[in-house]
N, C-alpha and C. Protein backbone atom coordinates (compact mmCIF):
# COMPACT_ATOMS: atom_id res chain seq x y z
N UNK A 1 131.31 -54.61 -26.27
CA UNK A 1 130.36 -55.55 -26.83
C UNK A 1 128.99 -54.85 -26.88
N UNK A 2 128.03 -55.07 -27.62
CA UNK A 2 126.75 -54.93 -28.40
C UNK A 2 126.19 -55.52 -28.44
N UNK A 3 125.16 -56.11 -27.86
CA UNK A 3 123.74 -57.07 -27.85
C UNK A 3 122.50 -56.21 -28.16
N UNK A 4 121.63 -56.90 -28.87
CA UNK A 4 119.97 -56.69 -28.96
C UNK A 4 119.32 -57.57 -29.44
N UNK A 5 118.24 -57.55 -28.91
CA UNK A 5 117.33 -58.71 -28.91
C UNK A 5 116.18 -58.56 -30.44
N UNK A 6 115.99 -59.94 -30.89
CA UNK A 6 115.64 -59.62 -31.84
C UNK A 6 114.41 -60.60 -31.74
N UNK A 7 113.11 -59.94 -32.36
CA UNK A 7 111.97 -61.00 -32.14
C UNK A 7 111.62 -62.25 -33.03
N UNK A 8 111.33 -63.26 -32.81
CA UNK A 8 111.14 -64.33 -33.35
C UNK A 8 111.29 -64.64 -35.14
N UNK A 9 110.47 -63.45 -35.17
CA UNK A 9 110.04 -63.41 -36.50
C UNK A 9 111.42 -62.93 -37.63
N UNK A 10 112.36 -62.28 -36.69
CA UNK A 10 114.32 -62.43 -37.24
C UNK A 10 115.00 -62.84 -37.76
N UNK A 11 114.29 -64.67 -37.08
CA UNK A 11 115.26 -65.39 -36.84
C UNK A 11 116.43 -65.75 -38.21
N UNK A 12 116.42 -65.40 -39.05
CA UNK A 12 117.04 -65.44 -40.23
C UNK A 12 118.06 -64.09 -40.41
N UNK A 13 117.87 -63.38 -39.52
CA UNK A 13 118.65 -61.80 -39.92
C UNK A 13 120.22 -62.33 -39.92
N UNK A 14 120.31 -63.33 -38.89
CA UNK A 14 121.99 -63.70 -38.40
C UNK A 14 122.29 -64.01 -39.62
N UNK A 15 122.15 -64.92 -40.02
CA UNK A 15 122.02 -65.94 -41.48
C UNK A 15 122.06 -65.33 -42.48
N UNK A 16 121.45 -64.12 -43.27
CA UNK A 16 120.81 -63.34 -43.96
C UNK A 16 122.08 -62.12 -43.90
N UNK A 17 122.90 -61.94 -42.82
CA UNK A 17 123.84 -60.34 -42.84
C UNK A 17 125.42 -61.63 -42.98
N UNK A 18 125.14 -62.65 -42.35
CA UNK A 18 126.79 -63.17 -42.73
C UNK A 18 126.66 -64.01 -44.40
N UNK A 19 125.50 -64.43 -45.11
CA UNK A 19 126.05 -64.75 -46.24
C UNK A 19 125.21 -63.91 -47.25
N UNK A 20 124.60 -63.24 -47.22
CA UNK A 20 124.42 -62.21 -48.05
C UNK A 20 125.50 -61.09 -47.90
N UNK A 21 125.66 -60.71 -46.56
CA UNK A 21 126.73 -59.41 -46.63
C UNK A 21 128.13 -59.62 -46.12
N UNK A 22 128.06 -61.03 -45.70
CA UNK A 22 129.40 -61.29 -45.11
C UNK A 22 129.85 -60.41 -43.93
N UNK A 23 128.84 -60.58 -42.77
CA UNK A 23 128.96 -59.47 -41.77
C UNK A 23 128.46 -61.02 -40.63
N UNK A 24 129.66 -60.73 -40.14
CA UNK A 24 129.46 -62.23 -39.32
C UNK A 24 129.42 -61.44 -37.80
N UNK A 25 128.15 -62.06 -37.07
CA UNK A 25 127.87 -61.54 -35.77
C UNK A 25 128.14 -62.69 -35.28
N UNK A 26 128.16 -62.03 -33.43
CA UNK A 26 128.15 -63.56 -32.45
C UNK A 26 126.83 -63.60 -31.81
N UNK A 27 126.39 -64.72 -31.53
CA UNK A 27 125.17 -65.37 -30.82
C UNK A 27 125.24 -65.30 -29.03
N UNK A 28 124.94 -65.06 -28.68
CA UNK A 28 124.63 -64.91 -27.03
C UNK A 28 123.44 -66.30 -26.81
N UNK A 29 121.95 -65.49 -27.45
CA UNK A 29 120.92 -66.63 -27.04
C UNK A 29 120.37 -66.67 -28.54
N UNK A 30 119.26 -67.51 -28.99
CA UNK A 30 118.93 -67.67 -30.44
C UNK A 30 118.39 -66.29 -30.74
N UNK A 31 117.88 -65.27 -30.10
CA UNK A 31 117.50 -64.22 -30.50
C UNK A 31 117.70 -62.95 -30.16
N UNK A 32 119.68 -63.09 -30.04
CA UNK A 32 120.23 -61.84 -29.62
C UNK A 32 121.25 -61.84 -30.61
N UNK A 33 121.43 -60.92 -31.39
CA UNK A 33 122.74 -60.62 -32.10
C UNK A 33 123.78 -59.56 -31.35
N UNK A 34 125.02 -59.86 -31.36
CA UNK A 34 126.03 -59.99 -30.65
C UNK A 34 127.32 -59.59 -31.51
N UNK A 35 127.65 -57.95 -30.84
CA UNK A 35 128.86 -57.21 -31.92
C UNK A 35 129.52 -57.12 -30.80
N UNK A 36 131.15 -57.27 -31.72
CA UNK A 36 132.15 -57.36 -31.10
C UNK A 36 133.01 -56.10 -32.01
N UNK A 37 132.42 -55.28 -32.52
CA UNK A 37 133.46 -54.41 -32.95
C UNK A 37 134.68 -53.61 -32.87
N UNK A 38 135.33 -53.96 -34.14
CA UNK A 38 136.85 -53.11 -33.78
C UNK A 38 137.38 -51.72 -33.16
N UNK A 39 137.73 -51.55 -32.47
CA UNK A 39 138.53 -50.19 -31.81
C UNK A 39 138.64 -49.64 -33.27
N UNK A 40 139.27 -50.00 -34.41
CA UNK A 40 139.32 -49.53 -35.28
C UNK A 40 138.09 -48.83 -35.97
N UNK A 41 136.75 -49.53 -35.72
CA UNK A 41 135.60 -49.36 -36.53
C UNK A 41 135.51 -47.94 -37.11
N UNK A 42 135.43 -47.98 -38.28
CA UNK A 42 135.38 -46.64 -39.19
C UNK A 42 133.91 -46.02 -39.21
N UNK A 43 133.28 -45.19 -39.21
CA UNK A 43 131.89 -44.55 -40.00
C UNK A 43 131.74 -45.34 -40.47
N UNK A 44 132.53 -45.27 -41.82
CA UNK A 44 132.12 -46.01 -43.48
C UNK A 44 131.66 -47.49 -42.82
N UNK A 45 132.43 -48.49 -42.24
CA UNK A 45 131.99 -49.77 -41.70
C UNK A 45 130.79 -49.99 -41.00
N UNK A 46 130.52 -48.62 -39.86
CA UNK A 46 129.17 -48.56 -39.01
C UNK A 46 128.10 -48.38 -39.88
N UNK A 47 127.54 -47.48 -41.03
CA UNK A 47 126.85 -47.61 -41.72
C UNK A 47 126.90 -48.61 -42.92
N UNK A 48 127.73 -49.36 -43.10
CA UNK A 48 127.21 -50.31 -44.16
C UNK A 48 126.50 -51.37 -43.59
N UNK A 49 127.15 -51.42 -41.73
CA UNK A 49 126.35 -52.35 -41.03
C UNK A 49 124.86 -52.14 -40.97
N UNK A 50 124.81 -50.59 -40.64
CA UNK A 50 123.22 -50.08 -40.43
C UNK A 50 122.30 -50.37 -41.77
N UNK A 51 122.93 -50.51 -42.65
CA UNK A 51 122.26 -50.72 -43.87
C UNK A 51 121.76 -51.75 -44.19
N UNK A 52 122.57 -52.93 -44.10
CA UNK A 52 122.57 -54.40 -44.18
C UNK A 52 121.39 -54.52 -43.78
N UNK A 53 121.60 -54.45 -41.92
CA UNK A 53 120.91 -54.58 -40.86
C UNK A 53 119.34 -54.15 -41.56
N UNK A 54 118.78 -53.30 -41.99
CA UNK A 54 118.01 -52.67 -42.50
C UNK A 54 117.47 -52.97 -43.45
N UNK A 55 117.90 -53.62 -44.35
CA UNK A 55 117.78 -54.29 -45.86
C UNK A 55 117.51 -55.70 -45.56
N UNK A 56 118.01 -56.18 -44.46
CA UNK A 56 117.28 -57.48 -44.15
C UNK A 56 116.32 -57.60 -43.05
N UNK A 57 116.43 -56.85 -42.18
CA UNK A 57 115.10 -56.81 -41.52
C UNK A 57 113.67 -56.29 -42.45
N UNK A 58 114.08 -55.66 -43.36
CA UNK A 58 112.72 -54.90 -44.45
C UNK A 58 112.49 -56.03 -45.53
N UNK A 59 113.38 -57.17 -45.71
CA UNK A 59 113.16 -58.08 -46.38
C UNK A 59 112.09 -59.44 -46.09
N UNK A 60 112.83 -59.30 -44.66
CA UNK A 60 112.04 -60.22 -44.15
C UNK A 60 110.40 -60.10 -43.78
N UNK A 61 110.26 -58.72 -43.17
CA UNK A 61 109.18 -58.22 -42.73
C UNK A 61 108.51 -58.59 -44.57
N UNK A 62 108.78 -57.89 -45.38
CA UNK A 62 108.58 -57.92 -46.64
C UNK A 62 107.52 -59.07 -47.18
N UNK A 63 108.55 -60.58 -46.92
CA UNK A 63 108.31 -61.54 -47.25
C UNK A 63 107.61 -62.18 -46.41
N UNK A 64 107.64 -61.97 -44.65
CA UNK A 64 106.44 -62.14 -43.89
C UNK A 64 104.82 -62.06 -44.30
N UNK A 65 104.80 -60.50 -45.00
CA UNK A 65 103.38 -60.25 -45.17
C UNK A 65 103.12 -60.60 -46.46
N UNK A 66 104.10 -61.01 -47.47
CA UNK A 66 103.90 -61.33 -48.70
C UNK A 66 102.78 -62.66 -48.33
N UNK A 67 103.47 -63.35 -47.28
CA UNK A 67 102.68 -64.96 -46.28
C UNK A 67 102.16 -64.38 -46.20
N UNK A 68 101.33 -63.52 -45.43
CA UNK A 68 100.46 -63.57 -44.77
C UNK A 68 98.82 -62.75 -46.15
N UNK A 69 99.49 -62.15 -46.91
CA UNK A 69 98.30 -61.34 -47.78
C UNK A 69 97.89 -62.98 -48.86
N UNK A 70 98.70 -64.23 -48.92
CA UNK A 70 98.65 -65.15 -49.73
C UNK A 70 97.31 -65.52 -48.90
C-alpha cells in the first residue's frame, strides 16, 4: 500500500483521476490518496498514473490562480 497526503487545495485530485482518467484510488482520511497496486503493475501503468497525477494537480493549481489573478 501507498499513501500521501495531499493539501487542501487537492481536494478534487481523487475526483478529477477516477472520472477523468478512470484511475480509481482509496481514501484513508479526506486528504490522503491511497494505492493499492497490482503485483502485476507494469511501467507502462506506473507512468500513465504519474501523468494523470500531474495533469491534474497542474490543472488545478492552474485554475486556482486563474481565482486568484480574477
Amino acid at each position: 500500500m501507498i499513501g500521501f497526503d495531499v493539501p487542501d487545495t487537492l481536494k478534487d485530485l481523487k475526483k478529477n483521476l477516477l472520472f477523468k482518467h478512470h484511475i480509481f484510488t482509496g481514501e484513508a482520511k479526506p486528504n490522503v490518496i491511497r494505492l493499492l497496486p497490482s503485483l502485476a503493475l507494469t511501467l507502462e501503468d506506473a507512468d500513465k498514473f504519474l501523468s494523470a497525477l500531474r495533469e491534474e494537480i497542474s490543472a488545478i493549481a492552474d485554475k486556482r490562480s486563474a481565482r486568484e489573478v480574477s
